[in-house]
Protein backbone atom coordinates (compact mmCIF):
# COMPACT_ATOMS: atom_id res chain seq x y z
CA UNK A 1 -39.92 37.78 54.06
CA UNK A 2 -40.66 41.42 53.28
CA UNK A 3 -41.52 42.61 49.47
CA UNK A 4 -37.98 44.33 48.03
CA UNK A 5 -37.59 47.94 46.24
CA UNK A 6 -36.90 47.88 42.50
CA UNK A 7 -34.15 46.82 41.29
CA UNK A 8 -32.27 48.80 37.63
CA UNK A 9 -30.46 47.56 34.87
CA UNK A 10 -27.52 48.49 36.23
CA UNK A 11 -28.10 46.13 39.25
CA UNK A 12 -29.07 43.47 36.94
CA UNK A 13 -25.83 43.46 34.62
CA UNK A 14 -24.03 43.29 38.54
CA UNK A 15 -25.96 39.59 38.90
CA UNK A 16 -26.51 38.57 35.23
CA UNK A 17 -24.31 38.38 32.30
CA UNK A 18 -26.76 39.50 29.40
CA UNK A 19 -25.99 42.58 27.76
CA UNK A 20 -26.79 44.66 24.62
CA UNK A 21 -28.99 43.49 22.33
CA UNK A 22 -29.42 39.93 24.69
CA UNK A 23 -30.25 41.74 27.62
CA UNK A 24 -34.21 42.37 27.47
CA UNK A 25 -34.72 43.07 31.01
CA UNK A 26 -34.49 46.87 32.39
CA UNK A 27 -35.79 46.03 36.03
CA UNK A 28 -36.65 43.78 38.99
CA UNK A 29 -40.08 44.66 40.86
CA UNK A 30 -42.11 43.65 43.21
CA UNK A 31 -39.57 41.39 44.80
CA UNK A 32 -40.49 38.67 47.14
CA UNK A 33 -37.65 36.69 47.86
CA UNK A 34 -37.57 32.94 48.04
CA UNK A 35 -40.84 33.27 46.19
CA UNK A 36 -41.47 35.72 43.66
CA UNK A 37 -40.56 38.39 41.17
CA UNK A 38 -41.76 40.98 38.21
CA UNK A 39 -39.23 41.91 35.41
CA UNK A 40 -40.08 44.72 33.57
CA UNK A 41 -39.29 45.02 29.65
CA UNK A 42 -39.90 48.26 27.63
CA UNK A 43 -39.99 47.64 24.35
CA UNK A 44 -39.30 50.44 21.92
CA UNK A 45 -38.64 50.38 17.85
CA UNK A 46 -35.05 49.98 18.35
CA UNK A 47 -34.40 47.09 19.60
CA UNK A 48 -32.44 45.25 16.90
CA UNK A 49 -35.29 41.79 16.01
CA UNK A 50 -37.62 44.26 14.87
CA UNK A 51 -35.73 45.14 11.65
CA UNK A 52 -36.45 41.49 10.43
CA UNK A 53 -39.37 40.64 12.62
CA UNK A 54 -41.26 41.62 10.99
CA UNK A 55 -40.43 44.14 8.24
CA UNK A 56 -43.85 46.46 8.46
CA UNK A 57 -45.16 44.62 11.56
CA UNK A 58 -42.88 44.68 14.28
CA UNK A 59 -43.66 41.85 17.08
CA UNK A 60 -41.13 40.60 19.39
CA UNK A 61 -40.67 37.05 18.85
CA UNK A 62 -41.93 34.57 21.24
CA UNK A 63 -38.68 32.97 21.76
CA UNK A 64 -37.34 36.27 23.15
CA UNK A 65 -40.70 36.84 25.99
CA UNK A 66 -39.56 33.42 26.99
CA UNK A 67 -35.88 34.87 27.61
CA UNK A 68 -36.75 37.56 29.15
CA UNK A 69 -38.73 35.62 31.71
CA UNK A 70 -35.78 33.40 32.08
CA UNK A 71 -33.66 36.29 32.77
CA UNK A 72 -35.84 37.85 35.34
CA UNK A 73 -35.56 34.53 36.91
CA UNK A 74 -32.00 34.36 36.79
CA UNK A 75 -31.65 37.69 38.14
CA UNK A 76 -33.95 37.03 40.85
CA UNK A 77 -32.18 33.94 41.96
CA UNK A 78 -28.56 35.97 41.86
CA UNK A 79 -30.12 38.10 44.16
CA UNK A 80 -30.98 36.09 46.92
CA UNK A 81 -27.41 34.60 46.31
CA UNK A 82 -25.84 37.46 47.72
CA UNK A 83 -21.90 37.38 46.96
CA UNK A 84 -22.09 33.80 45.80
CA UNK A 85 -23.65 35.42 42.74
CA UNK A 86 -20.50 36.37 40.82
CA UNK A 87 -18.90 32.62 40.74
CA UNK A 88 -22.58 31.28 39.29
CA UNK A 89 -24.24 31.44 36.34
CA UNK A 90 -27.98 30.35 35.66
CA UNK A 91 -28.42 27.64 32.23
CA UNK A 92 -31.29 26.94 30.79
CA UNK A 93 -32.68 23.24 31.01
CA UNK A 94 -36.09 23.16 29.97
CA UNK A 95 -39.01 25.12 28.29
CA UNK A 96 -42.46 23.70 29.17
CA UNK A 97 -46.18 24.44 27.97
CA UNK A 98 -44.92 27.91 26.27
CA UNK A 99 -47.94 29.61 24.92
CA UNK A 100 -48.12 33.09 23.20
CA UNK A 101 -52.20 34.59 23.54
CA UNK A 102 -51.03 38.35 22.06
CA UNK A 103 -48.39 39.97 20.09
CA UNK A 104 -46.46 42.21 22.20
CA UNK A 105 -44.92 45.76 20.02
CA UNK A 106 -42.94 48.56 20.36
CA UNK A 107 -44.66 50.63 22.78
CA UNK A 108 -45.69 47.76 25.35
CA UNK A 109 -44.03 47.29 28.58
CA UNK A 110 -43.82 43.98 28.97
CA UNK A 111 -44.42 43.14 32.41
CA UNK A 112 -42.57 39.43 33.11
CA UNK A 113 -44.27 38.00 36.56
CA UNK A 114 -41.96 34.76 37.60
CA UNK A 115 -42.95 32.61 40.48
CA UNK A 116 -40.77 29.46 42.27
CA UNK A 117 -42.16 26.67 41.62
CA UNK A 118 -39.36 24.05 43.07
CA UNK A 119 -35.71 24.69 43.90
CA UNK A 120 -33.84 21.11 44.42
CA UNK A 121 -30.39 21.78 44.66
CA UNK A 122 -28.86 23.83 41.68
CA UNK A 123 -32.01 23.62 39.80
CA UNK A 124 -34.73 26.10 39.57
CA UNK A 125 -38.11 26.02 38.09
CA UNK A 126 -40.25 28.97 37.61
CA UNK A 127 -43.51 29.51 36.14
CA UNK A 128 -43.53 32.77 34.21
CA UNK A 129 -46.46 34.84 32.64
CA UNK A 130 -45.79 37.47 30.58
CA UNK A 131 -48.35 40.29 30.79
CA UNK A 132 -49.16 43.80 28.76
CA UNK A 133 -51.78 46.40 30.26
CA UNK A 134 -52.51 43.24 32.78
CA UNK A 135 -53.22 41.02 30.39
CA UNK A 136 -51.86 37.76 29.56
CA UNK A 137 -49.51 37.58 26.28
CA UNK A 138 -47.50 34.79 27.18
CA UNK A 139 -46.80 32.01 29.48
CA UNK A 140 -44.42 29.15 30.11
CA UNK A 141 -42.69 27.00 32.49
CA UNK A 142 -39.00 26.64 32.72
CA UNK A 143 -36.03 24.97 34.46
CA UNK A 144 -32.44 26.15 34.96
CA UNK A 145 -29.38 25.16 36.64
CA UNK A 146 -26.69 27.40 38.43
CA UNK A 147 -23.72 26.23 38.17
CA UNK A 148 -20.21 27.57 38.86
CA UNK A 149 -18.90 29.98 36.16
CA UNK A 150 -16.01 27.95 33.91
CA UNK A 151 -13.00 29.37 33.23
């Protein structure tokens, strides 16, 4: 299948649920579908984590690179969902092998590449590498389940 245009944030609140301050992606790139995707995350001095992490030295927490590479994936699995999309929602199951090389700060854009690993099913796993001025800052693997949204 043929590489996708760019996808904006406005797209991505149409096929995720995140929003403001959980939302931490602002686009999809470099779309290949079935396969592959790149979120892209600019970080700035507002976003709300750095006022207590950390005071001085801001650095956006590990915890939330990891999210944002689960949203990218989530995103990019809406999208290949087509309508199905808005009755699904993607749940995290598992983090694996999560490793953080370089502190990413305001002023970075935070470049989130996600590749399919396996899709059985509803469940998903991706292996994601997050990756400033092309080099690696983070990396993990993850799992997720869509599921229908609950009422």
């Amino acid at each position: 299948m043929s590489e996708l245009e760019t996808i904006g944030v406005e797209r991505i609140m149409e096929l995720i649920p995140h929003r403001y301050p959980m939302l931490l992606i602002d686009q999809l790139t470099q779309i290949k579908p079935g396969e592959s995707a790149v979120g892209i995350k600019c970080v700035t001095i507002n976003e709300p984590f750095f006022q207590g992490h950390f005071p001085g030295k801001p650095v956006m927490p590990g915890v939330l690179i990891v999210e944002a590479m689960a949203q990218s994936a989530a995103a990019f699995v809406m999208l290949g969902m087509a309508d199905e999309a808005a009755e699904k929602l993607a749940y995290f199951m598992s983090i694996d092998g999560a490793k953080f090389r370089k502190p990413v700060v305001p002023g970075d854009r935070l470049e989130l590449h996600i590749t399919k690993e396996r899709h059985r099913g509803p469940v998903w796993r991706f292996k994601g590498e997050g990756k400033v001025n092309g080099k690696v800052v983070a990396e993990a693997t993850f799992t997720a389940m869509i599921a229908d949204k609950q009422d």
